[in-house]
N, C-alpha and C. Protein backbone atom coordinates (compact mmCIF):
# COMPACT_ATOMS: atom_id res chain seq x y z
N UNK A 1 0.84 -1.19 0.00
CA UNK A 1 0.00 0.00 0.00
C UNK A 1 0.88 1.24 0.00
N UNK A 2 0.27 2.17 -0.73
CA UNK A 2 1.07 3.66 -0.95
C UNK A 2 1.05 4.08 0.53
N UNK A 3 1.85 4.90 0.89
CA UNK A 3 2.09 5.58 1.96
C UNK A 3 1.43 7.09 1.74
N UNK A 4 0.35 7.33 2.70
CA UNK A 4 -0.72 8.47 1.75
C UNK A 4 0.37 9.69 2.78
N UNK A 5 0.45 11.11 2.11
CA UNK A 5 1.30 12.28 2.49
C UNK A 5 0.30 13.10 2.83
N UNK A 6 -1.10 13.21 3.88
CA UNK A 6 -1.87 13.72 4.32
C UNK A 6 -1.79 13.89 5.51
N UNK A 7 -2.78 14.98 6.03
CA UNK A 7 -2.75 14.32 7.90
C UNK A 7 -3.44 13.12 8.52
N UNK A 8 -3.14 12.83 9.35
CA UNK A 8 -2.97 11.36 10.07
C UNK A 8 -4.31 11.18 10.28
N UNK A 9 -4.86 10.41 10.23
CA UNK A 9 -6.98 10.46 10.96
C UNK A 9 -6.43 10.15 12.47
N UNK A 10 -6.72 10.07 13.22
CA UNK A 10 -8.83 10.29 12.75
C UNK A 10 -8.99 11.67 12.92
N UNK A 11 -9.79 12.00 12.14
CA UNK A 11 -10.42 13.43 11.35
C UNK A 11 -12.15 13.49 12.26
N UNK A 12 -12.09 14.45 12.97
CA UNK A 12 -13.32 14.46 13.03
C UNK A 12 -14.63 15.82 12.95
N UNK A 13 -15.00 15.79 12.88
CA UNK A 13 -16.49 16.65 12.59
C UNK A 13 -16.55 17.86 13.79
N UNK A 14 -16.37 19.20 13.31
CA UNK A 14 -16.69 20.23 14.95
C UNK A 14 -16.75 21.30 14.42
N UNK A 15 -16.81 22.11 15.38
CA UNK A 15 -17.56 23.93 15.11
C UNK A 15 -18.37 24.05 15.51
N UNK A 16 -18.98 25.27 15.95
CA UNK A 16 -20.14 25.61 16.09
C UNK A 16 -21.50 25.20 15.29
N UNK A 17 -21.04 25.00 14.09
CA UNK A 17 -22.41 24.81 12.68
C UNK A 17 -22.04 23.28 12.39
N UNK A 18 -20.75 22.78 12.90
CA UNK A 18 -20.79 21.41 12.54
C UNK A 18 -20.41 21.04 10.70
N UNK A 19 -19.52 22.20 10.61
CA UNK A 19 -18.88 21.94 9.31
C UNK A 19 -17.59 22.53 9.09
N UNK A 20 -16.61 22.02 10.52
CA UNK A 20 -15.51 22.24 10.43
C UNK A 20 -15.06 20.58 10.33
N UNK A 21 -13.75 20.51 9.76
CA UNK A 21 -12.82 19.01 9.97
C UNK A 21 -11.39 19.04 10.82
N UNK A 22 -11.42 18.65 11.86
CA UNK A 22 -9.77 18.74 12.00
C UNK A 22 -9.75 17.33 12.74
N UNK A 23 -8.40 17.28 12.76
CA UNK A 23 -7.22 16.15 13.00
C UNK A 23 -7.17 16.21 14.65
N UNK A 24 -6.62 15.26 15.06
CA UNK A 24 -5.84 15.19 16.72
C UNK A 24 -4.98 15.93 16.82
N UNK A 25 -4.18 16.32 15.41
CA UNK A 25 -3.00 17.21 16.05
C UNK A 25 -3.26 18.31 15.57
N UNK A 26 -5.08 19.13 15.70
CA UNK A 26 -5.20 20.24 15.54
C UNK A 26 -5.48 20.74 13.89
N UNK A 27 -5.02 20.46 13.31
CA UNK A 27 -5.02 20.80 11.24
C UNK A 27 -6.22 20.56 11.02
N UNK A 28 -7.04 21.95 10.55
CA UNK A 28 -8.14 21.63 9.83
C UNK A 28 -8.58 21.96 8.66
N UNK A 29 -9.89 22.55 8.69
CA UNK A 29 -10.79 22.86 7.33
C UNK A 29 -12.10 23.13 8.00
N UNK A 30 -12.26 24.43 7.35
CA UNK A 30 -13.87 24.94 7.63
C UNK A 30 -14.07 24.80 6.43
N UNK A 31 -15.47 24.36 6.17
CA UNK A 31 -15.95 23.92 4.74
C UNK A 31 -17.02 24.56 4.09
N UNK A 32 -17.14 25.96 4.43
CA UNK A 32 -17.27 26.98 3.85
C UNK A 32 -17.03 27.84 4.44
N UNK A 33 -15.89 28.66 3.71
CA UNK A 33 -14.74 29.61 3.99
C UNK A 33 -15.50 30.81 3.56
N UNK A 34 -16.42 30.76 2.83
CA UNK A 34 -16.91 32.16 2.31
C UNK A 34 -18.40 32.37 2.23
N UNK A 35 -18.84 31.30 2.76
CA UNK A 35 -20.50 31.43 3.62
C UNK A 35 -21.06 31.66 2.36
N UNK A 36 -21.32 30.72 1.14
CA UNK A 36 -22.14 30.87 0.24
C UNK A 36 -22.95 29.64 -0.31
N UNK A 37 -22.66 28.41 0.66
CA UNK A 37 -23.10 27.52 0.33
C UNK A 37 -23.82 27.42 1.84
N UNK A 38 -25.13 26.67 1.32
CA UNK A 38 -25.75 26.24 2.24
C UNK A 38 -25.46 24.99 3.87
N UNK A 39 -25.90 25.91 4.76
CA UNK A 39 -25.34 25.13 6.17
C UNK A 39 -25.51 23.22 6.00
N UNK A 40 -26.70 22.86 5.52
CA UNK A 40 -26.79 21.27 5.53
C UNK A 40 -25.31 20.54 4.66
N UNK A 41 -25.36 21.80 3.25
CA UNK A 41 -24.18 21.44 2.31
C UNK A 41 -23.02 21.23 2.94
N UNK A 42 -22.84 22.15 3.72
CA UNK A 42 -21.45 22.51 4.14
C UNK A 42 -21.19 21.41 5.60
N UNK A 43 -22.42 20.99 6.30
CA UNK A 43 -21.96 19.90 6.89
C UNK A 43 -21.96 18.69 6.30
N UNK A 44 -22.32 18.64 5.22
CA UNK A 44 -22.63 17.03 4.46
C UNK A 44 -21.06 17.31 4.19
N UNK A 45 -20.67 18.41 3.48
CA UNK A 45 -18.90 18.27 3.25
C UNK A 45 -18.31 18.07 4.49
N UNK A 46 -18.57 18.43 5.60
CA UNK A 46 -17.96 17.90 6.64
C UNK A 46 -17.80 16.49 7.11
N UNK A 47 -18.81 16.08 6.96
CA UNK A 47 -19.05 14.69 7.35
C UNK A 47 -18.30 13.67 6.54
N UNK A 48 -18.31 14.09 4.85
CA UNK A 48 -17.62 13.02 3.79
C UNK A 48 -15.98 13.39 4.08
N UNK A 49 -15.58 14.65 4.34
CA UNK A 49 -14.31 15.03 4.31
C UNK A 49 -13.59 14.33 5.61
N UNK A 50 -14.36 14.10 6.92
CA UNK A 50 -14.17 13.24 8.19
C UNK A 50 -13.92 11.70 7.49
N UNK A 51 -14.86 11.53 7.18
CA UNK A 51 -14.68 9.69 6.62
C UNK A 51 -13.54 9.34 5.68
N UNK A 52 -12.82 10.28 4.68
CA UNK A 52 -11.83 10.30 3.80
C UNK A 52 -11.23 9.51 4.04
N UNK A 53 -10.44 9.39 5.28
CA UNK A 53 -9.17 8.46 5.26
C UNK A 53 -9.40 6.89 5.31
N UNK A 54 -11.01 6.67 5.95
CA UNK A 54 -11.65 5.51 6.69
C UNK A 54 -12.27 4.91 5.00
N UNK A 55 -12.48 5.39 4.22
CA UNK A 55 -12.99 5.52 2.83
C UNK A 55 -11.80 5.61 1.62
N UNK A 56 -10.53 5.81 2.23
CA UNK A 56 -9.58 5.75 1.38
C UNK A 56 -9.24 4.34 1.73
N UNK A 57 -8.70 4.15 2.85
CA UNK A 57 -8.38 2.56 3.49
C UNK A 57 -9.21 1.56 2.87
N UNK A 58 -10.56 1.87 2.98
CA UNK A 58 -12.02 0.74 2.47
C UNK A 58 -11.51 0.45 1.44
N UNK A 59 -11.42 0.85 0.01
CA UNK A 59 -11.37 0.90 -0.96
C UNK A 59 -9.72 0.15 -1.52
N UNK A 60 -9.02 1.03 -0.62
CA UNK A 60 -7.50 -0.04 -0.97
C UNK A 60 -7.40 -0.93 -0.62
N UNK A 61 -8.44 -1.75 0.63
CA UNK A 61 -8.52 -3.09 0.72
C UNK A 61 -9.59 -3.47 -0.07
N UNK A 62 -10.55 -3.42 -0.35
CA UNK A 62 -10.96 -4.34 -1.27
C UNK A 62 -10.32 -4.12 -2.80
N UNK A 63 -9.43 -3.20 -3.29
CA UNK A 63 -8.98 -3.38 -4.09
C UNK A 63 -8.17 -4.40 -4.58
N UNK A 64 -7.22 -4.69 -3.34
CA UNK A 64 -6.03 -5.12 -2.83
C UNK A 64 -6.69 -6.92 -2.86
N UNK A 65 -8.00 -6.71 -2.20
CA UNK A 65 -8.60 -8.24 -2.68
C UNK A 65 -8.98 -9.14 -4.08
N UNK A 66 -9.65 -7.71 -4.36
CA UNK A 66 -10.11 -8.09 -5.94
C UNK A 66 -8.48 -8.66 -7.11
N UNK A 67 -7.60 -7.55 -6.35
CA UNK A 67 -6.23 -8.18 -7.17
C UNK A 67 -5.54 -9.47 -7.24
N UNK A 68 -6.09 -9.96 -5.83
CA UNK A 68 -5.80 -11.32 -5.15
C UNK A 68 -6.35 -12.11 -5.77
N UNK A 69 -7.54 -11.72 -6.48
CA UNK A 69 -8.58 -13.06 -6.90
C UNK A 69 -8.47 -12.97 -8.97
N UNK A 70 -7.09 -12.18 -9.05
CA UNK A 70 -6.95 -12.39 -10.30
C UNK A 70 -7.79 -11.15 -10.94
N UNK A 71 -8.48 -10.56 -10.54
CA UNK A 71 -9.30 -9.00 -11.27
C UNK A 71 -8.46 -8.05 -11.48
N UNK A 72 -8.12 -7.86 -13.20
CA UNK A 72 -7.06 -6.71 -13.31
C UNK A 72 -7.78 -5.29 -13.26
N UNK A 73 -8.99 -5.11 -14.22
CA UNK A 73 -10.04 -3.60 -14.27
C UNK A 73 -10.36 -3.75 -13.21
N UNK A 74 -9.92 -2.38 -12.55
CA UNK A 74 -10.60 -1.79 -11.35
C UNK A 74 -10.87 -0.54 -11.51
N UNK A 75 -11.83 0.19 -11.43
CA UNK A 75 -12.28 1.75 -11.79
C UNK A 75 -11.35 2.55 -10.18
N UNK A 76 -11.69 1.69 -9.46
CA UNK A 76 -11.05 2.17 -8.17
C UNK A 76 -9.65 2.72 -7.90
N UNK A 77 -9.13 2.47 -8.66
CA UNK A 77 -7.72 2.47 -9.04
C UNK A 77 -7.45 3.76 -9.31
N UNK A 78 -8.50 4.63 -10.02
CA UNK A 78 -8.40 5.63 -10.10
C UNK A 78 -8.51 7.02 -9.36
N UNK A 79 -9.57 6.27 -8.65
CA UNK A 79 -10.11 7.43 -7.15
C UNK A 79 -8.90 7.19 -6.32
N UNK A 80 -8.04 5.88 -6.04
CA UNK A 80 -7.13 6.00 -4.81
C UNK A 80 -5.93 7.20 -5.47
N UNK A 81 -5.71 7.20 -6.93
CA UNK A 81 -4.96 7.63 -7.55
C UNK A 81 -5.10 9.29 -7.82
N UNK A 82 -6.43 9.43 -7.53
CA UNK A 82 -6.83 11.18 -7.36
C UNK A 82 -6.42 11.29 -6.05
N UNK A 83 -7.15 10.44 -5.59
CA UNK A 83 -7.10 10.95 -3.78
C UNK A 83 -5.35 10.94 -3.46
N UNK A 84 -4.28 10.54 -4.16
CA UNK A 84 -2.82 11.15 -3.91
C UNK A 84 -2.24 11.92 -4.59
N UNK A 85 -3.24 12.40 -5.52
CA UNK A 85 -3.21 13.60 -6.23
C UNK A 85 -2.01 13.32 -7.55
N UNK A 86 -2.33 12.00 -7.93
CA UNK A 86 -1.02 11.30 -9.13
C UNK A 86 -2.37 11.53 -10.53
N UNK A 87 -3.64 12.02 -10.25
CA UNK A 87 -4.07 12.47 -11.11
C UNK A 87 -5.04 12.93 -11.55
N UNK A 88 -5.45 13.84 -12.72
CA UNK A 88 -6.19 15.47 -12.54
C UNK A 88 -7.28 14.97 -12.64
C-alpha cells in the first residue's frame, strides 16, 4: 500500500455549525470559507471530508482483494490515484 502524504486520521467533525474538519493534532478545514453555500451542504462536506481516510483505506482493501482473486479492471484504481493527487 502507498504511503498516503496527508494528515494522520482520525479526522473528526466540529464547530459551532458542525462543518468544520480537523485532525488530533489540531489541522483543519472549515468547509465553507466564504458562507455561500448552504449550512446542511457545508456539513454534508464535513461529514464526507471526516470519513476520507476511513474511505480511502475501504477501498484499498478491497482493491487489494479483488487483485488477489486475479481481477485486473478496477475503476477504483483511479479514485485511490486522485485521492494522492497522481491524477487530474
Amino acid at each position: 500500500m502507498i504511503e498516503p502524504k496527508w494528515t494522520p486520521r482520525p479526522w473528526h467533525v466540529c464547530g459551532k455549525y458542525g462543518d468544520e474538519v480537523k485532525s488530533n493534532d489540531g489541522m483543519g478545514v472549515h468547509c465553507d470559507q466564504d458562507f455561500r453555500i448552504p449550512d446542511d451542504v457545508a456539513k454534508a462536506n464535513a461529514r464526507l471530508i471526516a470519513a476520507a481516510p476511513e474511505l480511502y483505506e475501504a477501498l484499498s482493501w478491497c482493491m487489494d482483494q479483488l487483485s488477489h482473486m486475479g481481477i485486473e479492471y478496477m475503476p477504483g484504481d483511479v479514485a485511490l490515484a486522485k485521492a494522492r493527487g497522481e491524477t487530474a
